[in-house]
PDB file of N, CA and C in Angstrom:
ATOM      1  N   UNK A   1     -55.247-136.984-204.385  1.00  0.00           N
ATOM      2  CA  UNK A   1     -54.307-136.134-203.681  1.00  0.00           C
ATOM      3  C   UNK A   1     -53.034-136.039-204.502  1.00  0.00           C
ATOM      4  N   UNK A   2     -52.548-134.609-204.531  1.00  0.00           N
ATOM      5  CA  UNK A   2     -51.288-134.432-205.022  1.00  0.00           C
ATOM      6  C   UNK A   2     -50.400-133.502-204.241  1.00  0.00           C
ATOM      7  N   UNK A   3     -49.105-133.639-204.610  1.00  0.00           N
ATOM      8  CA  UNK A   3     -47.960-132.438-204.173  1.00  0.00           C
ATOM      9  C   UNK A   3     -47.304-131.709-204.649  1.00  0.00           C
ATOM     10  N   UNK A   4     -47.122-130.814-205.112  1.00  0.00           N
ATOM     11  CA  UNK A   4     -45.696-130.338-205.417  1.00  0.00           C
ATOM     12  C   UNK A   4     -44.517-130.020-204.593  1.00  0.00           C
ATOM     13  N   UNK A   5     -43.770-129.420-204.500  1.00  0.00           N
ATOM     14  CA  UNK A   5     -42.726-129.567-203.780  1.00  0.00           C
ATOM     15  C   UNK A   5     -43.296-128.495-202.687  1.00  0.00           C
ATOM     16  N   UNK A   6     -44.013-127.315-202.779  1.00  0.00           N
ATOM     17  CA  UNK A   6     -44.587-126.339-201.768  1.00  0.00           C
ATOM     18  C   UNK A   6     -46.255-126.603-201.400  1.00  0.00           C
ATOM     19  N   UNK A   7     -47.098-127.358-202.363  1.00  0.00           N
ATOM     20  CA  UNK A   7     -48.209-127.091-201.959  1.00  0.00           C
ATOM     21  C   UNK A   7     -48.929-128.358-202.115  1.00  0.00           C
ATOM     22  N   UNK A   8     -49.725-128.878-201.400  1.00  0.00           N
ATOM     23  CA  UNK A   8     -50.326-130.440-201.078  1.00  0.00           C
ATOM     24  C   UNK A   8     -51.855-130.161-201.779  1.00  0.00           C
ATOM     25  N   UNK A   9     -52.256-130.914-202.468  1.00  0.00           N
ATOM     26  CA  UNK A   9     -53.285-130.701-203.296  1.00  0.00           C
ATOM     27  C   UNK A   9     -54.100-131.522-202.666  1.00  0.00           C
ATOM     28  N   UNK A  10     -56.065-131.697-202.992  1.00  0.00           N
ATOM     29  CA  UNK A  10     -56.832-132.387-202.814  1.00  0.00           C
ATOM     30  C   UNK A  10     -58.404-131.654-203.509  1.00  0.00           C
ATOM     31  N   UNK A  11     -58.120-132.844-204.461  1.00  0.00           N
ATOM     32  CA  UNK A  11     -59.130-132.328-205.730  1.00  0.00           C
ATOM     33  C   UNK A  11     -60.248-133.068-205.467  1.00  0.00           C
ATOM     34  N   UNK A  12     -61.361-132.398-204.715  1.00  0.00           N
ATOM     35  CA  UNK A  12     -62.712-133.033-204.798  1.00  0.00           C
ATOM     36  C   UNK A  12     -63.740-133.278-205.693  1.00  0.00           C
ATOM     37  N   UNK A  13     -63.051-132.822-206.968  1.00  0.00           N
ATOM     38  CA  UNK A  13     -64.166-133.075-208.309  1.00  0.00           C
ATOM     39  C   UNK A  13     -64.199-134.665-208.588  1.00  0.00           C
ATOM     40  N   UNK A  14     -65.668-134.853-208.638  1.00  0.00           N
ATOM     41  CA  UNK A  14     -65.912-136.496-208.633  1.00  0.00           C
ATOM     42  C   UNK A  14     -66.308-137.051-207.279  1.00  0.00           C
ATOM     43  N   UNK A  15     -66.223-136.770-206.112  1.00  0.00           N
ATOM     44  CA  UNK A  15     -66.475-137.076-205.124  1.00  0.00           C
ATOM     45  C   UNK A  15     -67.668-136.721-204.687  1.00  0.00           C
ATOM     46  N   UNK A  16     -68.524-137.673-204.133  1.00  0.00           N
ATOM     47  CA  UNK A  16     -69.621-137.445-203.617  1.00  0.00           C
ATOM     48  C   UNK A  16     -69.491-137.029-202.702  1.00  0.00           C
ATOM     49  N   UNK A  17     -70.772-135.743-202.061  1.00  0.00           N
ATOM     50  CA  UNK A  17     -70.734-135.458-200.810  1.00  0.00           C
ATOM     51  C   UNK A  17     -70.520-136.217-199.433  1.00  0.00           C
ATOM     52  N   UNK A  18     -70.868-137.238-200.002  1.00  0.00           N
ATOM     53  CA  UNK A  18     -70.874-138.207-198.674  1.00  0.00           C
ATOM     54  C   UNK A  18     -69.681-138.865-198.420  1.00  0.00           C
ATOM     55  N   UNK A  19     -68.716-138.693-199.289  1.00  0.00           N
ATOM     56  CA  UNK A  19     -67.190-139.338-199.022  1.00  0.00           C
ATOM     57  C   UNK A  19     -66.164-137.928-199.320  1.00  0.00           C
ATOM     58  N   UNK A  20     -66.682-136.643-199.167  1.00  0.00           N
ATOM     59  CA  UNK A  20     -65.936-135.633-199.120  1.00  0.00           C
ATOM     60  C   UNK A  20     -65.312-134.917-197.431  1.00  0.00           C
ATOM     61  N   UNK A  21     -65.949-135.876-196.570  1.00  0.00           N
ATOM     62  CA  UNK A  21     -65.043-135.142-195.483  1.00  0.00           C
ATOM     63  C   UNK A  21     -64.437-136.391-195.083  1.00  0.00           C
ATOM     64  N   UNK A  22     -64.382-137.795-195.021  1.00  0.00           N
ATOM     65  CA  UNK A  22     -63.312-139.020-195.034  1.00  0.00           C
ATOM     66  C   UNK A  22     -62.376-138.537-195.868  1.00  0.00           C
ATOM     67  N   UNK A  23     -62.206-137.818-197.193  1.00  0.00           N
ATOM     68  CA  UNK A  23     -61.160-137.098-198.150  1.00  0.00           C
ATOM     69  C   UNK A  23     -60.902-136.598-197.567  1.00  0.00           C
ATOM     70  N   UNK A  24     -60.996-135.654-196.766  1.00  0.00           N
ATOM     71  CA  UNK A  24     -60.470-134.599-196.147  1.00  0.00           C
ATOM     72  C   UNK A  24     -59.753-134.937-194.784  1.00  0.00           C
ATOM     73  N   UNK A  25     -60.321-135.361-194.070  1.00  0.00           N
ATOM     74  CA  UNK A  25     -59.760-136.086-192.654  1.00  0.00           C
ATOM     75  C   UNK A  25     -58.184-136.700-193.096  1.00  0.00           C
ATOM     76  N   UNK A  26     -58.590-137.584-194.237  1.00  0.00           N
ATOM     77  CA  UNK A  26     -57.171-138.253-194.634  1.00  0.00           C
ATOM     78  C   UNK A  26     -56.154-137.584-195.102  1.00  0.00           C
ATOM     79  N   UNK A  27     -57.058-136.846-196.032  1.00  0.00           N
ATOM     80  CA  UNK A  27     -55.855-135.543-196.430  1.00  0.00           C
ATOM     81  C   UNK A  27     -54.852-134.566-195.444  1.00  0.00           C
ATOM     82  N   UNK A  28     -55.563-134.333-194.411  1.00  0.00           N
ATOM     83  CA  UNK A  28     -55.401-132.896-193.505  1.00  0.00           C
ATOM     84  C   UNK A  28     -54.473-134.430-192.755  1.00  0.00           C
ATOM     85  N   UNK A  29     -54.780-135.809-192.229  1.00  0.00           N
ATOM     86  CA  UNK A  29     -53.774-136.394-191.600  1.00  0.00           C
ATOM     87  C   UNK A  29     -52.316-136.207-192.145  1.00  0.00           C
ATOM     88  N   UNK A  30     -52.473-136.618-193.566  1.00  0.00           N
ATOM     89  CA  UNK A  30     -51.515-137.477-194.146  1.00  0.00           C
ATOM     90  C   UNK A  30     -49.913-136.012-194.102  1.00  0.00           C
ATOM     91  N   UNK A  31     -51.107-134.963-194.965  1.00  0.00           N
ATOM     92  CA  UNK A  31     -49.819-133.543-194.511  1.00  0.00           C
ATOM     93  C   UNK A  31     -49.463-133.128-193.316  1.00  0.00           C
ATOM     94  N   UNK A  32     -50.571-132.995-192.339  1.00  0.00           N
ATOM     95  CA  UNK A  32     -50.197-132.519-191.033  1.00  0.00           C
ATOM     96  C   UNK A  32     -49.002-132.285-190.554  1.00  0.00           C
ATOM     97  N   UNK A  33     -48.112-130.921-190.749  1.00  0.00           N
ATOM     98  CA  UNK A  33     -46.946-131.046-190.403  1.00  0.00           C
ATOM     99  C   UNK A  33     -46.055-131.249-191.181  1.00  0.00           C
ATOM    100  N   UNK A  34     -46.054-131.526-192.462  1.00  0.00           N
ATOM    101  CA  UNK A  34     -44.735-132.306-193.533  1.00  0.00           C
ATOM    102  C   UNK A  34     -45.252-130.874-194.594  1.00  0.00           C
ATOM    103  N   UNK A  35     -46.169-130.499-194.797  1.00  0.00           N
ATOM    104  CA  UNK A  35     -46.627-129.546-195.433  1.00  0.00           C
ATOM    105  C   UNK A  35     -47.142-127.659-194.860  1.00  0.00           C
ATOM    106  N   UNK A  36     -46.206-126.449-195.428  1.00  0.00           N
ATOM    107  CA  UNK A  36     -46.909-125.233-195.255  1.00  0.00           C
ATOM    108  C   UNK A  36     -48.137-124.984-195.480  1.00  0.00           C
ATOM    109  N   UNK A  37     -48.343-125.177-196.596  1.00  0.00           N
ATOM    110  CA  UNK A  37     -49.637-124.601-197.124  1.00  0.00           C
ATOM    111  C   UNK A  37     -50.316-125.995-198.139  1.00  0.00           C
ATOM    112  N   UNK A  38     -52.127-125.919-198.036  1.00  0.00           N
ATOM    113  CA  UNK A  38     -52.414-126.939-198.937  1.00  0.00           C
ATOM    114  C   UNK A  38     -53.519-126.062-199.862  1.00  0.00           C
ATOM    115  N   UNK A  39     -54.055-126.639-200.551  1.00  0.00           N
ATOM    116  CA  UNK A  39     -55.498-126.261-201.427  1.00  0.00           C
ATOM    117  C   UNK A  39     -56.417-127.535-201.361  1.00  0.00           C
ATOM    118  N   UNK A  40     -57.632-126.964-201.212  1.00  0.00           N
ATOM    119  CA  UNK A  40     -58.606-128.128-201.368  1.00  0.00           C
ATOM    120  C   UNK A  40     -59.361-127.840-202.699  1.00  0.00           C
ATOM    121  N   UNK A  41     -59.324-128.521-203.570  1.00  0.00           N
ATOM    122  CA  UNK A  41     -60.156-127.941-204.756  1.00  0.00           C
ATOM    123  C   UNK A  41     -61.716-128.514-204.225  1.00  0.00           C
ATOM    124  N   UNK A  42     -62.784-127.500-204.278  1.00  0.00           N
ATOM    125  CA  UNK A  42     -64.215-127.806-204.042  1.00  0.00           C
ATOM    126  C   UNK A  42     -64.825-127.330-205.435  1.00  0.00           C
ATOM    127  N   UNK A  43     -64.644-127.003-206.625  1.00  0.00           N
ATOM    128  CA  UNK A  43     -65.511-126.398-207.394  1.00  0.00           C
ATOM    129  C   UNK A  43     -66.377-125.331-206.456  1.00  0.00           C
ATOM    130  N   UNK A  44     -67.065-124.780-207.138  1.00  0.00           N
ATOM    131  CA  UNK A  44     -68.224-123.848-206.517  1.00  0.00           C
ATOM    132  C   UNK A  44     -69.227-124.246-205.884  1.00  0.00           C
ATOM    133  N   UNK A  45     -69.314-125.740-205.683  1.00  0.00           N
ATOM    134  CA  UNK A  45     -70.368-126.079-204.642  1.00  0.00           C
ATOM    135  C   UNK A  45     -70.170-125.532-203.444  1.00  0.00           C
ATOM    136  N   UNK A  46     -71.304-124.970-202.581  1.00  0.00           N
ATOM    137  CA  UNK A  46     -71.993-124.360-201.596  1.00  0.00           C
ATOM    138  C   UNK A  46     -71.787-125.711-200.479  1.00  0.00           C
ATOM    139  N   UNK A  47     -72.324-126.441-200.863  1.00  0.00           N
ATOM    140  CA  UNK A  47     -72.504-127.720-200.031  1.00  0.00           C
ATOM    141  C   UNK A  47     -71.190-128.283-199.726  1.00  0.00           C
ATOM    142  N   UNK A  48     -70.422-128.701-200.948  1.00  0.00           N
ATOM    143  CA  UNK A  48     -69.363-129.049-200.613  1.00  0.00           C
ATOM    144  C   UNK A  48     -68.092-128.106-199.977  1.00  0.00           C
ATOM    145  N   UNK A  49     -67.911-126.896-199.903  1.00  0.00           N
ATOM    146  CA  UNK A  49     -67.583-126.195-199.217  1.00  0.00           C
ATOM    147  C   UNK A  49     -67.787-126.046-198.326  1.00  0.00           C
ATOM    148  N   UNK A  50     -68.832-125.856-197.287  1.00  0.00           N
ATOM    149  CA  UNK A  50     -69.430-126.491-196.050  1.00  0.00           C
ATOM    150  C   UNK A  50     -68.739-127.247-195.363  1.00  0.00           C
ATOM    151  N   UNK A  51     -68.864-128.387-195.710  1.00  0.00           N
ATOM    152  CA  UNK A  51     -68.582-129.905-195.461  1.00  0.00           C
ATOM    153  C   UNK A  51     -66.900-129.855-195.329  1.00  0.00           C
ATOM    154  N   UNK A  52     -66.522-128.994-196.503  1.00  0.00           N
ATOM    155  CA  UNK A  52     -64.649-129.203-196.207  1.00  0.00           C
ATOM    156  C   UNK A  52     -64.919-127.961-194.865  1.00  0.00           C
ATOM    157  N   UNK A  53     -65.126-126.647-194.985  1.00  0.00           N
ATOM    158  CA  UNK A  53     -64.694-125.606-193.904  1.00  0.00           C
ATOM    159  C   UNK A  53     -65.133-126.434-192.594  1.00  0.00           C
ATOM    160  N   UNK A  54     -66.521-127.048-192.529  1.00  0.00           N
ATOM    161  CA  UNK A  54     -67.064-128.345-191.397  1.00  0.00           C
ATOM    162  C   UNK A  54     -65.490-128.673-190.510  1.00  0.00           C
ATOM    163  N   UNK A  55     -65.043-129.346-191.655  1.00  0.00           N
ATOM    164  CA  UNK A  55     -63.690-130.736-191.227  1.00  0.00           C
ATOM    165  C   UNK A  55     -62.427-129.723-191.002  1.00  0.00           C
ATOM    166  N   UNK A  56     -62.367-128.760-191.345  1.00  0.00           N
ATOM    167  CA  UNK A  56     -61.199-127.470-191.380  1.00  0.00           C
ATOM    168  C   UNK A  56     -61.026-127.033-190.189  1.00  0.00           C
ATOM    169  N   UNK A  57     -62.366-126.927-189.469  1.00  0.00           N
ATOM    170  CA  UNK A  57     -62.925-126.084-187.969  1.00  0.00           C
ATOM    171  C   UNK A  57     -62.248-127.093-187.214  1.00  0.00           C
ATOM    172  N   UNK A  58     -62.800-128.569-187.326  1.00  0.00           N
ATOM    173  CA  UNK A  58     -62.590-129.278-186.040  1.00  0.00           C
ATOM    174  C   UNK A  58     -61.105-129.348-185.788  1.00  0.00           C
ATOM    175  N   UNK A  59     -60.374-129.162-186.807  1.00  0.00           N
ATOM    176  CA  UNK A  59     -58.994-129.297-186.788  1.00  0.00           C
ATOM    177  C   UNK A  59     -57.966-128.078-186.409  1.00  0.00           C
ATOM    178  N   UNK A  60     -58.974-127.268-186.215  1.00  0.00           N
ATOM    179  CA  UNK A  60     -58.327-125.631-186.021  1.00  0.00           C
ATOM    180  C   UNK A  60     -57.148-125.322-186.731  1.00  0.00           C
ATOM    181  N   UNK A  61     -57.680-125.253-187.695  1.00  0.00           N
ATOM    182  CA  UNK A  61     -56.970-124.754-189.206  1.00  0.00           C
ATOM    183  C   UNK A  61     -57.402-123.619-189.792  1.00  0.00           C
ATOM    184  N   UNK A  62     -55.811-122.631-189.934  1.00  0.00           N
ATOM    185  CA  UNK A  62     -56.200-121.466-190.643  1.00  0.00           C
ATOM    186  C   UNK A  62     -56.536-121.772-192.126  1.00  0.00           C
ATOM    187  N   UNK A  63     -57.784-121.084-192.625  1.00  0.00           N
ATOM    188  CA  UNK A  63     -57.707-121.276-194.121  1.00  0.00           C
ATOM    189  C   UNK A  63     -58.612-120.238-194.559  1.00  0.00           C
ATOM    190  N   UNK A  64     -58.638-119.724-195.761  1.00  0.00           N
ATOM    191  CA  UNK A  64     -59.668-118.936-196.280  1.00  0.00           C
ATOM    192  C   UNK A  64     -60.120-119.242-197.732  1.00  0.00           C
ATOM    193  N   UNK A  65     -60.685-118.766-198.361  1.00  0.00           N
ATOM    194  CA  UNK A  65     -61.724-119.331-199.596  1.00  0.00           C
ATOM    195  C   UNK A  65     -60.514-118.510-200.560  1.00  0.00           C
ATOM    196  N   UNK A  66     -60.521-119.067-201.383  1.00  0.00           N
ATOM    197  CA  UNK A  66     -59.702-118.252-202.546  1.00  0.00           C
ATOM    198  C   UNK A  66     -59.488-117.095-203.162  1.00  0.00           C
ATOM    199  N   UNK A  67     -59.505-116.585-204.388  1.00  0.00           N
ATOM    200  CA  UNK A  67     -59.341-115.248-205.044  1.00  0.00           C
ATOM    201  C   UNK A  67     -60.326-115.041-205.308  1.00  0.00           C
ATOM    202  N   UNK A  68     -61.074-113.478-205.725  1.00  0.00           N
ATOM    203  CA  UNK A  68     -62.368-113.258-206.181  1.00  0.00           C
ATOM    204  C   UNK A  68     -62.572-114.214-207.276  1.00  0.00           C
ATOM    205  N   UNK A  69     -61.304-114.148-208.231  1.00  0.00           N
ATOM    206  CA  UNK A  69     -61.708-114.502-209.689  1.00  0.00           C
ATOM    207  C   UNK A  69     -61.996-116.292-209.554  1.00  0.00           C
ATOM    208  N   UNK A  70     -61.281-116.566-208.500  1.00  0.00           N
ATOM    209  CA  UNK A  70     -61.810-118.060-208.678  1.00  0.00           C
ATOM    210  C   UNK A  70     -61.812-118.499-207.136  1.00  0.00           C
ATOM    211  N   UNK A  71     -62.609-118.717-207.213  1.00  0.00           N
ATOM    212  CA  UNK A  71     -64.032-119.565-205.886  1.00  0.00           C
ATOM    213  C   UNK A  71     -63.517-120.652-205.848  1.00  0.00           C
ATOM    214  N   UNK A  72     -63.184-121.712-206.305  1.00  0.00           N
ATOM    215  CA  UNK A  72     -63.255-123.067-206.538  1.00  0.00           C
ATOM    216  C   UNK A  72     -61.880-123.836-205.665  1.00  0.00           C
ATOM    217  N   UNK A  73     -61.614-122.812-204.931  1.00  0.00           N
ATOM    218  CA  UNK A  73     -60.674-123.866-203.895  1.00  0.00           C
ATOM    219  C   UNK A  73     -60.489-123.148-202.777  1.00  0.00           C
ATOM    220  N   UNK A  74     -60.147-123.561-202.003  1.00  0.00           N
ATOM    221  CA  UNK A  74     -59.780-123.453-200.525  1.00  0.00           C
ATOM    222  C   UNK A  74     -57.914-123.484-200.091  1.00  0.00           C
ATOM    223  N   UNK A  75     -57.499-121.887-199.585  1.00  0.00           N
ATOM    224  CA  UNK A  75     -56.274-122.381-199.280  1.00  0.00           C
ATOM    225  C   UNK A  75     -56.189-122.537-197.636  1.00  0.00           C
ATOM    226  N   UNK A  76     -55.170-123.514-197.251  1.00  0.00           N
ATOM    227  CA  UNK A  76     -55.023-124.275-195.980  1.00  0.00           C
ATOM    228  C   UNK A  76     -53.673-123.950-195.687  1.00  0.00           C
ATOM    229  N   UNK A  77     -53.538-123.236-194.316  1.00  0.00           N
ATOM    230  CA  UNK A  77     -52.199-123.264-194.259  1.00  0.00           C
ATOM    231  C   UNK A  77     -52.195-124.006-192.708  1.00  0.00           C
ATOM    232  N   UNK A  78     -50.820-124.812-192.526  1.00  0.00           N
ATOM    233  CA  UNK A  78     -50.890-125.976-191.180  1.00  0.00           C
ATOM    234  C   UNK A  78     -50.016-125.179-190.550  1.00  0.00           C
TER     235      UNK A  78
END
């Protein structure tokens, strides 16, 4: 996990599917509120995209999939 001063990062490259929505739960806690907008980096996995939009829903969070030109993250706004 990272920040900059506007946008809360969470880079899932390296993470196994099976510890990618505990990443996320913690992530979506830790900003909740202290942060506008976040990104989830998923690469282009199908699966792992899933699994984050999965953990996105229960939290009723606006977010949508990125730019045409690049797929590979998720923006989150709280």
């Amino acid at each position: 996990m990272s920040k900059n001063k506007d946008i809360a990062i969470l880079d899932l490259h390296g993470f196994k599917h099976s510890d990618a929505v505990s990443e996320c739960h913690s992530f979506l806690n830790e900003y909740w509120n202290s942060m506008q907008e976040a990104h989830i980096i998923t690469g282009n996995s199908r699966e792992m995209k899933s699994l984050v939009f999965g953990v996105l829903e229960q939290y009723d969070i606006n977010y949508e999939e990125a730019t045409l030109w690049n797929k590979g993250y998720i923006k989150v706004w709280f």
